[in-house]
PDB file of N, CA and C in Angstrom:
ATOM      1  N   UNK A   1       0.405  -5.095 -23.422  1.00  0.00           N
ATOM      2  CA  UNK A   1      -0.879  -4.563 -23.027  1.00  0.00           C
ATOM      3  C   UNK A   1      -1.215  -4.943 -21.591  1.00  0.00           C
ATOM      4  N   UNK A   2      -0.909  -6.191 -21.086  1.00  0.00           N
ATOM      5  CA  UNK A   2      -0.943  -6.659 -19.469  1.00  0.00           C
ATOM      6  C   UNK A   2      -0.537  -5.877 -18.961  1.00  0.00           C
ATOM      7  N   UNK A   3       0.723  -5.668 -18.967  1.00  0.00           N
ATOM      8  CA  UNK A   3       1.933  -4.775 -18.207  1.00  0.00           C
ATOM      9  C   UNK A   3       1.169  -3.496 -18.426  1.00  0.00           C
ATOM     10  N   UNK A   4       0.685  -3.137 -19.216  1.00  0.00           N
ATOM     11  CA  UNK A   4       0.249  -1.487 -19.203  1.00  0.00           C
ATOM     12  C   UNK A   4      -0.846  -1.427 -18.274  1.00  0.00           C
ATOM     13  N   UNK A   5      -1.837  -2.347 -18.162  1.00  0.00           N
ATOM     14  CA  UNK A   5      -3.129  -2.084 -17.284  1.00  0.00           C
ATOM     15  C   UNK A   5      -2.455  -2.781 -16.348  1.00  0.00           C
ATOM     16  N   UNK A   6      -1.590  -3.784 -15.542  1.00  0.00           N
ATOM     17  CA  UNK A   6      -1.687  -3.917 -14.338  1.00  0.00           C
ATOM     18  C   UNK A   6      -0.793  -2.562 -13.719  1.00  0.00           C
ATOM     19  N   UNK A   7       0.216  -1.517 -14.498  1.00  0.00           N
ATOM     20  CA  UNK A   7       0.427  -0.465 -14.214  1.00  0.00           C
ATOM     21  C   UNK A   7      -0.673   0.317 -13.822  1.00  0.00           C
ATOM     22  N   UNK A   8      -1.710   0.712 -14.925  1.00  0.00           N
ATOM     23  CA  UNK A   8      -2.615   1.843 -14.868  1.00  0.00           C
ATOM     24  C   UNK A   8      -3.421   1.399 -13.343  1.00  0.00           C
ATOM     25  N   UNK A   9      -3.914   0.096 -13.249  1.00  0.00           N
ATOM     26  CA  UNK A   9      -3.979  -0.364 -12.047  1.00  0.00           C
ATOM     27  C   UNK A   9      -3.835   0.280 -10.774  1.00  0.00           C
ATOM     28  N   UNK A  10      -2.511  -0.190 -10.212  1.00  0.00           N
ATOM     29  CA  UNK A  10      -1.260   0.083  -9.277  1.00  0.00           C
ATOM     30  C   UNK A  10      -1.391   1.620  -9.308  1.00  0.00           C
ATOM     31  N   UNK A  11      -1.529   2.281 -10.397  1.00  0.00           N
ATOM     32  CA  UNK A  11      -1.313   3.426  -9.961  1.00  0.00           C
ATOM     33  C   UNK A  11      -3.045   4.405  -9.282  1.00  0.00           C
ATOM     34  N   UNK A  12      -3.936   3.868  -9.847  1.00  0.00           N
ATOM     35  CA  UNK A  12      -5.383   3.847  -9.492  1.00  0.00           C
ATOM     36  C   UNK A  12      -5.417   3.464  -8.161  1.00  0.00           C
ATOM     37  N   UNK A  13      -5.169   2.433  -7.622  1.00  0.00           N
ATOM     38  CA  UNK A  13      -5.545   1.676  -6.455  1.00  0.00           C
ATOM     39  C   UNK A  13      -4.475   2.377  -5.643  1.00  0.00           C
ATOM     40  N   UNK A  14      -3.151   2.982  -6.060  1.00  0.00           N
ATOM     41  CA  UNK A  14      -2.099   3.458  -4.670  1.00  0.00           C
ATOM     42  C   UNK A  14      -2.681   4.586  -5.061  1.00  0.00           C
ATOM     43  N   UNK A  15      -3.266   5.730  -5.562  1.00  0.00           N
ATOM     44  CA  UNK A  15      -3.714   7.096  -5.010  1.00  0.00           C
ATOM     45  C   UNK A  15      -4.785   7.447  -4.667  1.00  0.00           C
ATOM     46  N   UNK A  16      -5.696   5.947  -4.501  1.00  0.00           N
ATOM     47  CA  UNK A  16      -7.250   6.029  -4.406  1.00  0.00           C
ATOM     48  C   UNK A  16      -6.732   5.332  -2.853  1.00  0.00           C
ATOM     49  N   UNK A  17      -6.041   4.698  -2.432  1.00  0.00           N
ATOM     50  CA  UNK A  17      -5.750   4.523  -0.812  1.00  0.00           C
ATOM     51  C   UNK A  17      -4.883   5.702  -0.390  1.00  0.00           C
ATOM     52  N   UNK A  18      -4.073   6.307  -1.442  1.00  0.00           N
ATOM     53  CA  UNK A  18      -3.433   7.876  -0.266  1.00  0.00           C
ATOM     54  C   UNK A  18      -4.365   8.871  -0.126  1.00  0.00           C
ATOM     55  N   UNK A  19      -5.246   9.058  -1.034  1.00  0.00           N
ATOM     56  CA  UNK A  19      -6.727  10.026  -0.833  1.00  0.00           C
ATOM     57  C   UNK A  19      -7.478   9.941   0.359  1.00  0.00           C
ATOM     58  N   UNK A  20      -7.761   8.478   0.622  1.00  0.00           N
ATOM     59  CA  UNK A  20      -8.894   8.165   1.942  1.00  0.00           C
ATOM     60  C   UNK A  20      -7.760   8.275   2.648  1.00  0.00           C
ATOM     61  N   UNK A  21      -6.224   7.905   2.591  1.00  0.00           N
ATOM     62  CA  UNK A  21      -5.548   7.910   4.397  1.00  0.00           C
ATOM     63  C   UNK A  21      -5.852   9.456   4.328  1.00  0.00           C
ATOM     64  N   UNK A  22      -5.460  10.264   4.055  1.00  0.00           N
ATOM     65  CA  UNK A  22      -5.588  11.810   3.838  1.00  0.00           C
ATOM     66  C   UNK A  22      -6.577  12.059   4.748  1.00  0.00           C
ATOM     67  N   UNK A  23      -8.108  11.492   3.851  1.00  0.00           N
ATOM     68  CA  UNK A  23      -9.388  12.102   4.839  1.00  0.00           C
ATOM     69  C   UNK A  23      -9.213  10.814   5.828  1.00  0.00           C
ATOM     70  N   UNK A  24      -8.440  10.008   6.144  1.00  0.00           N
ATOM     71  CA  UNK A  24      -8.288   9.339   7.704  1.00  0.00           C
ATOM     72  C   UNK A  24      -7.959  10.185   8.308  1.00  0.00           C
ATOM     73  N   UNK A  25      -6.793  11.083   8.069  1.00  0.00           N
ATOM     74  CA  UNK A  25      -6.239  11.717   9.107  1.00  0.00           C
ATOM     75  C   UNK A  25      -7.281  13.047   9.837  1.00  0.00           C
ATOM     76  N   UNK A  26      -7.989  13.038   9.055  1.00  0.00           N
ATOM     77  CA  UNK A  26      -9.399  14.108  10.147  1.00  0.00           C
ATOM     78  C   UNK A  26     -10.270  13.021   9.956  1.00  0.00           C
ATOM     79  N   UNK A  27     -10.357  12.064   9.748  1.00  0.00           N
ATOM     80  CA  UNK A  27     -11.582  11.604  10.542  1.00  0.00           C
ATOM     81  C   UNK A  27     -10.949  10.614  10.979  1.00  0.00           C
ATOM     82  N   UNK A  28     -12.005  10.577  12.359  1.00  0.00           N
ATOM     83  CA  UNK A  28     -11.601   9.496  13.855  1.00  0.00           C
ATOM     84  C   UNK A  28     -11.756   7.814  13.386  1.00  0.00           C
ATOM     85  N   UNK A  29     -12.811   7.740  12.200  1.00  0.00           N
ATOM     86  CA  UNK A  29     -13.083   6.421  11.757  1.00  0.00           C
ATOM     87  C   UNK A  29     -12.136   5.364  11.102  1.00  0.00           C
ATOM     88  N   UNK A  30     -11.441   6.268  10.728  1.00  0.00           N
ATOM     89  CA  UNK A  30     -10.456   5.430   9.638  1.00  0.00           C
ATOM     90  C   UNK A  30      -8.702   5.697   9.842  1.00  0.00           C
ATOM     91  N   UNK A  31      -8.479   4.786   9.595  1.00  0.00           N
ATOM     92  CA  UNK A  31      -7.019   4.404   9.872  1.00  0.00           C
ATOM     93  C   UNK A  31      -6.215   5.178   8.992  1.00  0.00           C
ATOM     94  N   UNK A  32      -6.053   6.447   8.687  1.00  0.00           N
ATOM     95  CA  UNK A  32      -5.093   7.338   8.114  1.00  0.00           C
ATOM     96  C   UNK A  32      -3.260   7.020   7.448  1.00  0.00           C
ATOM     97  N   UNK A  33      -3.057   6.579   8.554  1.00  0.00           N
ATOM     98  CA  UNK A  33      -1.946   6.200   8.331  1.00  0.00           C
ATOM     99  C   UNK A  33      -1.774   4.878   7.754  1.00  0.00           C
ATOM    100  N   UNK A  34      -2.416   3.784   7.983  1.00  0.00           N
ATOM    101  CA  UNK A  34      -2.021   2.492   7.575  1.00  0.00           C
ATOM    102  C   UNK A  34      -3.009   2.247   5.827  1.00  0.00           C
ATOM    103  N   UNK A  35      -4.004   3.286   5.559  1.00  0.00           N
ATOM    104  CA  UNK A  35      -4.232   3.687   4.180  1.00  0.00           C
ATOM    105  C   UNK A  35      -2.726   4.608   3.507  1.00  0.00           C
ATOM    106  N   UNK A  36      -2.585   5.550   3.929  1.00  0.00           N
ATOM    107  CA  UNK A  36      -1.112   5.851   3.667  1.00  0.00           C
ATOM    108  C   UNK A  36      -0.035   4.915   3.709  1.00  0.00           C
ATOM    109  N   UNK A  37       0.263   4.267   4.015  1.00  0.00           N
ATOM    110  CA  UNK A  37       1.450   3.223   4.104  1.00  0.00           C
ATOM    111  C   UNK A  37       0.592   2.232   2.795  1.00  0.00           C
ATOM    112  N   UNK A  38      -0.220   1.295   2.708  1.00  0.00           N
ATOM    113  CA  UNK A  38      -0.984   0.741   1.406  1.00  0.00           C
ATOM    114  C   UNK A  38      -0.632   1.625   0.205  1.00  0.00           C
ATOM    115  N   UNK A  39      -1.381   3.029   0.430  1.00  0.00           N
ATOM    116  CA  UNK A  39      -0.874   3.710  -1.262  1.00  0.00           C
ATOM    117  C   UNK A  39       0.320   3.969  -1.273  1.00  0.00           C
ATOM    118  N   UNK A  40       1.094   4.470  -0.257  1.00  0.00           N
ATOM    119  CA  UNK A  40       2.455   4.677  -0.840  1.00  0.00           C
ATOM    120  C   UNK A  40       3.464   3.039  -1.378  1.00  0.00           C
ATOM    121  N   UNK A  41       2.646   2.158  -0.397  1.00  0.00           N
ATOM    122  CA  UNK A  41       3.609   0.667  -0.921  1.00  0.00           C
ATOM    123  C   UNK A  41       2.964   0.531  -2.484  1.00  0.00           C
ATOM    124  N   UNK A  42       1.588   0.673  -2.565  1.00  0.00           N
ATOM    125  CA  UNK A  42       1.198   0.371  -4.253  1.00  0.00           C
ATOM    126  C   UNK A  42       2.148   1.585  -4.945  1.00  0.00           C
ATOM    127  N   UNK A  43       2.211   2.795  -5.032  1.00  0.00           N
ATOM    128  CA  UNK A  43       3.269   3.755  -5.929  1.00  0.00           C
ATOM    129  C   UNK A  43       4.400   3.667  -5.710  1.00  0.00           C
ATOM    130  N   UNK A  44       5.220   2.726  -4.758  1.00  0.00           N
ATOM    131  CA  UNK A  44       6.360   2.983  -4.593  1.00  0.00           C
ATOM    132  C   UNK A  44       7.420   1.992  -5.634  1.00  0.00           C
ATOM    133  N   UNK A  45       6.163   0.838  -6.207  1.00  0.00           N
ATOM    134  CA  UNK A  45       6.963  -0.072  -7.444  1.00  0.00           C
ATOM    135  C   UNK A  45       6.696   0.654  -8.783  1.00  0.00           C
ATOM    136  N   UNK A  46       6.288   2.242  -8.706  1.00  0.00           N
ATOM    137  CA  UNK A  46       5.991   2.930 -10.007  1.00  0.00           C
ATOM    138  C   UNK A  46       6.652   4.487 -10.451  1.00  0.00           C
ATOM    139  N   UNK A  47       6.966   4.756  -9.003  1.00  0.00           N
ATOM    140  CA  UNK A  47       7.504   6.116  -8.575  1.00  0.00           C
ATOM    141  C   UNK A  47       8.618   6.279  -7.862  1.00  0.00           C
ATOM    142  N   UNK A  48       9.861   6.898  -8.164  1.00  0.00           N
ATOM    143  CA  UNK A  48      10.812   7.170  -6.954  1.00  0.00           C
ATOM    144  C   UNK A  48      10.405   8.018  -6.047  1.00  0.00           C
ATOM    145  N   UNK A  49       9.262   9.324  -6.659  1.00  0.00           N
ATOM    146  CA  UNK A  49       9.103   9.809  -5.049  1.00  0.00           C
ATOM    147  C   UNK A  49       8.028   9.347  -4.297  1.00  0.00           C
ATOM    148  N   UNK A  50       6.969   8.147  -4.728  1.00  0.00           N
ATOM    149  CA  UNK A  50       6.437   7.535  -3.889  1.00  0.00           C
ATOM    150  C   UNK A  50       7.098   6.517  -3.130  1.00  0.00           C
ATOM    151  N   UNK A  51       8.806   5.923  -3.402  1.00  0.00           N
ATOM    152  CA  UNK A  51       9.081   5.144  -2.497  1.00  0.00           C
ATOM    153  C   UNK A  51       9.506   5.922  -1.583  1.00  0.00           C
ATOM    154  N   UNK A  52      10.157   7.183  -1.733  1.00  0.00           N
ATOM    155  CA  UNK A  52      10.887   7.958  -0.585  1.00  0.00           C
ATOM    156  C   UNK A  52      10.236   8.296   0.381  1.00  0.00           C
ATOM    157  N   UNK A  53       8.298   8.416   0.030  1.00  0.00           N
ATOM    158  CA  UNK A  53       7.356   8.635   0.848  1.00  0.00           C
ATOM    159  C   UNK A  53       7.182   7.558   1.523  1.00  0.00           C
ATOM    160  N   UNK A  54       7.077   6.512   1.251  1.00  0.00           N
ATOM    161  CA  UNK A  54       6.905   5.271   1.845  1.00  0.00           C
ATOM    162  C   UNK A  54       8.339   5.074   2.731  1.00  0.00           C
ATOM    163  N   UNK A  55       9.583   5.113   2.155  1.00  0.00           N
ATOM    164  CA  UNK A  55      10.511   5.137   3.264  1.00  0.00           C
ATOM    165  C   UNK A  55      10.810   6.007   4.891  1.00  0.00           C
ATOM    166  N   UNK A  56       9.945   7.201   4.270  1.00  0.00           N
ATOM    167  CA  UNK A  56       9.813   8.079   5.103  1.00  0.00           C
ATOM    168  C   UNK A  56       8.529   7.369   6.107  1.00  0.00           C
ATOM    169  N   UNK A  57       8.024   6.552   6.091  1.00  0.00           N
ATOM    170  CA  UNK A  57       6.264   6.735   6.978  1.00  0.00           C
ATOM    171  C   UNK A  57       6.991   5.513   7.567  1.00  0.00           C
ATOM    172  N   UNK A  58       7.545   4.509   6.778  1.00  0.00           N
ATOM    173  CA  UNK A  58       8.986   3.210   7.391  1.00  0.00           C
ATOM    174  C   UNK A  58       9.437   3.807   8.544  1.00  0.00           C
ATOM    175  N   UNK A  59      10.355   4.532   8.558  1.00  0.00           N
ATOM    176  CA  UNK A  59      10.911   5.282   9.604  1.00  0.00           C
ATOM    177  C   UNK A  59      10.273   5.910  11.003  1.00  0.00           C
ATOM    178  N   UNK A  60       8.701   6.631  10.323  1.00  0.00           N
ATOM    179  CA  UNK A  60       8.182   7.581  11.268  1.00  0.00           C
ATOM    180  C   UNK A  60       7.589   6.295  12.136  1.00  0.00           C
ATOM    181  N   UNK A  61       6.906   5.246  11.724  1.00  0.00           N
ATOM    182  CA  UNK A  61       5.976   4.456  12.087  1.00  0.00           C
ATOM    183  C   UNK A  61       6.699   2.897  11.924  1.00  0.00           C
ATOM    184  N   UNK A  62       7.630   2.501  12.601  1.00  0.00           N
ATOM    185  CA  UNK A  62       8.068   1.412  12.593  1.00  0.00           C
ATOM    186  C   UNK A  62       7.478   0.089  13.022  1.00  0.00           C
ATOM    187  N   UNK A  63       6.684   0.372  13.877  1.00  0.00           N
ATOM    188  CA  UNK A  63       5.715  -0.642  14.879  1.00  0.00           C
ATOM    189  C   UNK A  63       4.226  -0.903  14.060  1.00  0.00           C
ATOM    190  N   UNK A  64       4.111   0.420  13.184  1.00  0.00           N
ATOM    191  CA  UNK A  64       3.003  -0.047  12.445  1.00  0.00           C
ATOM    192  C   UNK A  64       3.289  -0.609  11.059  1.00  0.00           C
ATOM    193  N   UNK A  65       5.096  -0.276  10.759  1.00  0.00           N
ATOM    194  CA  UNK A  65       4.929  -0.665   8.967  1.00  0.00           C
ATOM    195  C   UNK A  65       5.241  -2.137   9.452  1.00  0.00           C
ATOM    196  N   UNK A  66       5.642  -2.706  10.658  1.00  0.00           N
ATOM    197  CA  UNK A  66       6.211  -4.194  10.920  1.00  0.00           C
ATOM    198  C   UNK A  66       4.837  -4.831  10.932  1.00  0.00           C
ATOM    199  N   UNK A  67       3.528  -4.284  11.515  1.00  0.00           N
ATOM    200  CA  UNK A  67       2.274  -5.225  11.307  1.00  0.00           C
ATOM    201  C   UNK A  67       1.979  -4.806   9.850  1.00  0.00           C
ATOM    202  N   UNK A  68       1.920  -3.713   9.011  1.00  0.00           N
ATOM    203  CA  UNK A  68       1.704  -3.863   7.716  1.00  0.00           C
ATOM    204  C   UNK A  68       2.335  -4.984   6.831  1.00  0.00           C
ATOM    205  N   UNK A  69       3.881  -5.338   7.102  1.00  0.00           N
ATOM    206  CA  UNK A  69       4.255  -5.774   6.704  1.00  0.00           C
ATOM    207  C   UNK A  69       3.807  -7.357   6.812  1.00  0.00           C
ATOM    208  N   UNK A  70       3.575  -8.277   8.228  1.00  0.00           N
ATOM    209  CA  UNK A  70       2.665  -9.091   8.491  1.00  0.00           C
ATOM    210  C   UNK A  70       1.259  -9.359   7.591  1.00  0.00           C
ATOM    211  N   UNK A  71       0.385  -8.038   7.499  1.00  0.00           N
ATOM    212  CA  UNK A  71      -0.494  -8.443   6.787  1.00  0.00           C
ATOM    213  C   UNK A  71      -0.349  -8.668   5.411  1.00  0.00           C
ATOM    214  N   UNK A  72       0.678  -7.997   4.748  1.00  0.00           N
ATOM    215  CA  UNK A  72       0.772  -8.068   3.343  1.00  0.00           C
ATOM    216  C   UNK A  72       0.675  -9.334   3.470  1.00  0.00           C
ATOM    217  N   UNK A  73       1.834 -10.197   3.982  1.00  0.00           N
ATOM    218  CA  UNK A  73       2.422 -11.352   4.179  1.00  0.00           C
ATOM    219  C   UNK A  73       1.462 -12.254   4.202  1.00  0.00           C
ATOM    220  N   UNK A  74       0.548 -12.094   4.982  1.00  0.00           N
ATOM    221  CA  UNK A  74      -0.750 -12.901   5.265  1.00  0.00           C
ATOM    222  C   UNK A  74      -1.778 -12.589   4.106  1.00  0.00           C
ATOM    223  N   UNK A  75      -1.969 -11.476   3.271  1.00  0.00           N
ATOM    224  CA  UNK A  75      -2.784 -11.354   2.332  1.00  0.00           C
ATOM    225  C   UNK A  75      -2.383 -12.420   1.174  1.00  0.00           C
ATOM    226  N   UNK A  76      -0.657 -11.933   0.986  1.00  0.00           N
ATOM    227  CA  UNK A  76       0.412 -12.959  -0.180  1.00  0.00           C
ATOM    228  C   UNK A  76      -0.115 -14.689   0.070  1.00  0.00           C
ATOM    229  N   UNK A  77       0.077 -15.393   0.856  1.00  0.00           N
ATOM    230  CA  UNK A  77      -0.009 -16.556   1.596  1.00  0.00           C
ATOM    231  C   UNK A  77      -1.832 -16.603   0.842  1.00  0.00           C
ATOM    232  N   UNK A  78      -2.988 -16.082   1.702  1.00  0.00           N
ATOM    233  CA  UNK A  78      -4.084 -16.283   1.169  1.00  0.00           C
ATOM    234  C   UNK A  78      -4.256 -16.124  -0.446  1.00  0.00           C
ATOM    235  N   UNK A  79      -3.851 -15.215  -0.874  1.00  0.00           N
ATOM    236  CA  UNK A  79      -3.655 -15.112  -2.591  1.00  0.00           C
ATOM    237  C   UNK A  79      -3.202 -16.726  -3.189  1.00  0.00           C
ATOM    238  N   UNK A  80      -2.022 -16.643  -2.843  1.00  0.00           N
ATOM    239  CA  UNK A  80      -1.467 -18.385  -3.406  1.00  0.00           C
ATOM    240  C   UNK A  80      -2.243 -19.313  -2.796  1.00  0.00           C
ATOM    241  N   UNK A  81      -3.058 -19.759  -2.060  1.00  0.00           N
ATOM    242  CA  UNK A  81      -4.175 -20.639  -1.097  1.00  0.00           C
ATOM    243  C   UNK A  81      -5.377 -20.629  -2.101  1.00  0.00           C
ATOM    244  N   UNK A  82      -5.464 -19.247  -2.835  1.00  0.00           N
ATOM    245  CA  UNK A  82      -7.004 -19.047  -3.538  1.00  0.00           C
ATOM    246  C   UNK A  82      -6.538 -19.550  -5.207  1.00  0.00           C
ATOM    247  N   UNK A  83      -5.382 -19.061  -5.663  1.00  0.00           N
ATOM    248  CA  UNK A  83      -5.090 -19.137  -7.049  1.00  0.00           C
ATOM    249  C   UNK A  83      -4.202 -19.290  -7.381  1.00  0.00           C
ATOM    250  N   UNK A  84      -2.805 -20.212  -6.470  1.00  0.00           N
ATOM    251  CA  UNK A  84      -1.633 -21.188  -6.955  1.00  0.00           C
ATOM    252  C   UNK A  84      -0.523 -20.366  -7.364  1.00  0.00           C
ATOM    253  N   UNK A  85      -0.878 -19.146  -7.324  1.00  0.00           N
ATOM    254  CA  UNK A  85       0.547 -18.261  -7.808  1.00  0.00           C
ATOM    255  C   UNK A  85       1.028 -17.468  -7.052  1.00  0.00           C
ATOM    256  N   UNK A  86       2.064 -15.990  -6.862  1.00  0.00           N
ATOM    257  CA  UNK A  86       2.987 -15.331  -6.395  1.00  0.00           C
ATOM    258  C   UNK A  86       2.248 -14.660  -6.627  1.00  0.00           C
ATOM    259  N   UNK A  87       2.297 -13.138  -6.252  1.00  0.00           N
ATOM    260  CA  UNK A  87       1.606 -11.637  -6.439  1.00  0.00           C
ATOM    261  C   UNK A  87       3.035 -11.117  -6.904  1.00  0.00           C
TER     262      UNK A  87
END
C-alpha cells in the first residue's frame, strides 16, 4: 500500500510540474524549462517515455540539467539534515 501511494504520488507531482513548465513556456514569469526537467525527472522513475523526455531536455539543456542536478543534490543533503534518511 506505501509503494502504491508513493507511486500515485510521483506520478501527481511529475505532471502537475510538466503542466506549469508548459504554461512557463508563454509566460515570462516562470521558469518553463527547469519545471519541465523536475516533472520529467519525477516520471522518468515511472515511465520509459518520460525518461526519454527527460534524456532528451539532458541533451538540449546541458548547462541547465548540471545546476538541476546541483540542486537536487542540495535538496537530498537538506532532506537527510531534516529527517536522517536517503530520498
Amino acid at each position: 500500500m506505501k509503494a502504491q501511494a508513493k507511486r500515485v504520488l510521483i506520478l501527481v507531482f511529475g505532471w502537475l510540474f510538466i503542466i506549469v513548465g508548459v504554461a512557463g513556456l508563454f509566460l515570462p514569469f516562470l521558469q518553463g524549462i527547469l519545471f519541465l526537467l523536475v516533472g520529467f525527472y519525477l516520471l522518468s522513475h515511472e515511465s520509459r517515455w518520460a525518461k526519454k523526455q527527460f534524456d532528451k531536455l539532458k541533451r538540449r539543456y546541458p548547462g541547465l540539467y548540471g545546476r538541476f542536478m546541483n540542486l537536487k543534490t542540495w535538496f537530498q543533503n537538506k532532506f537527510r539534515e531534516l529527517f536522517g534518511r536517503r530520498i
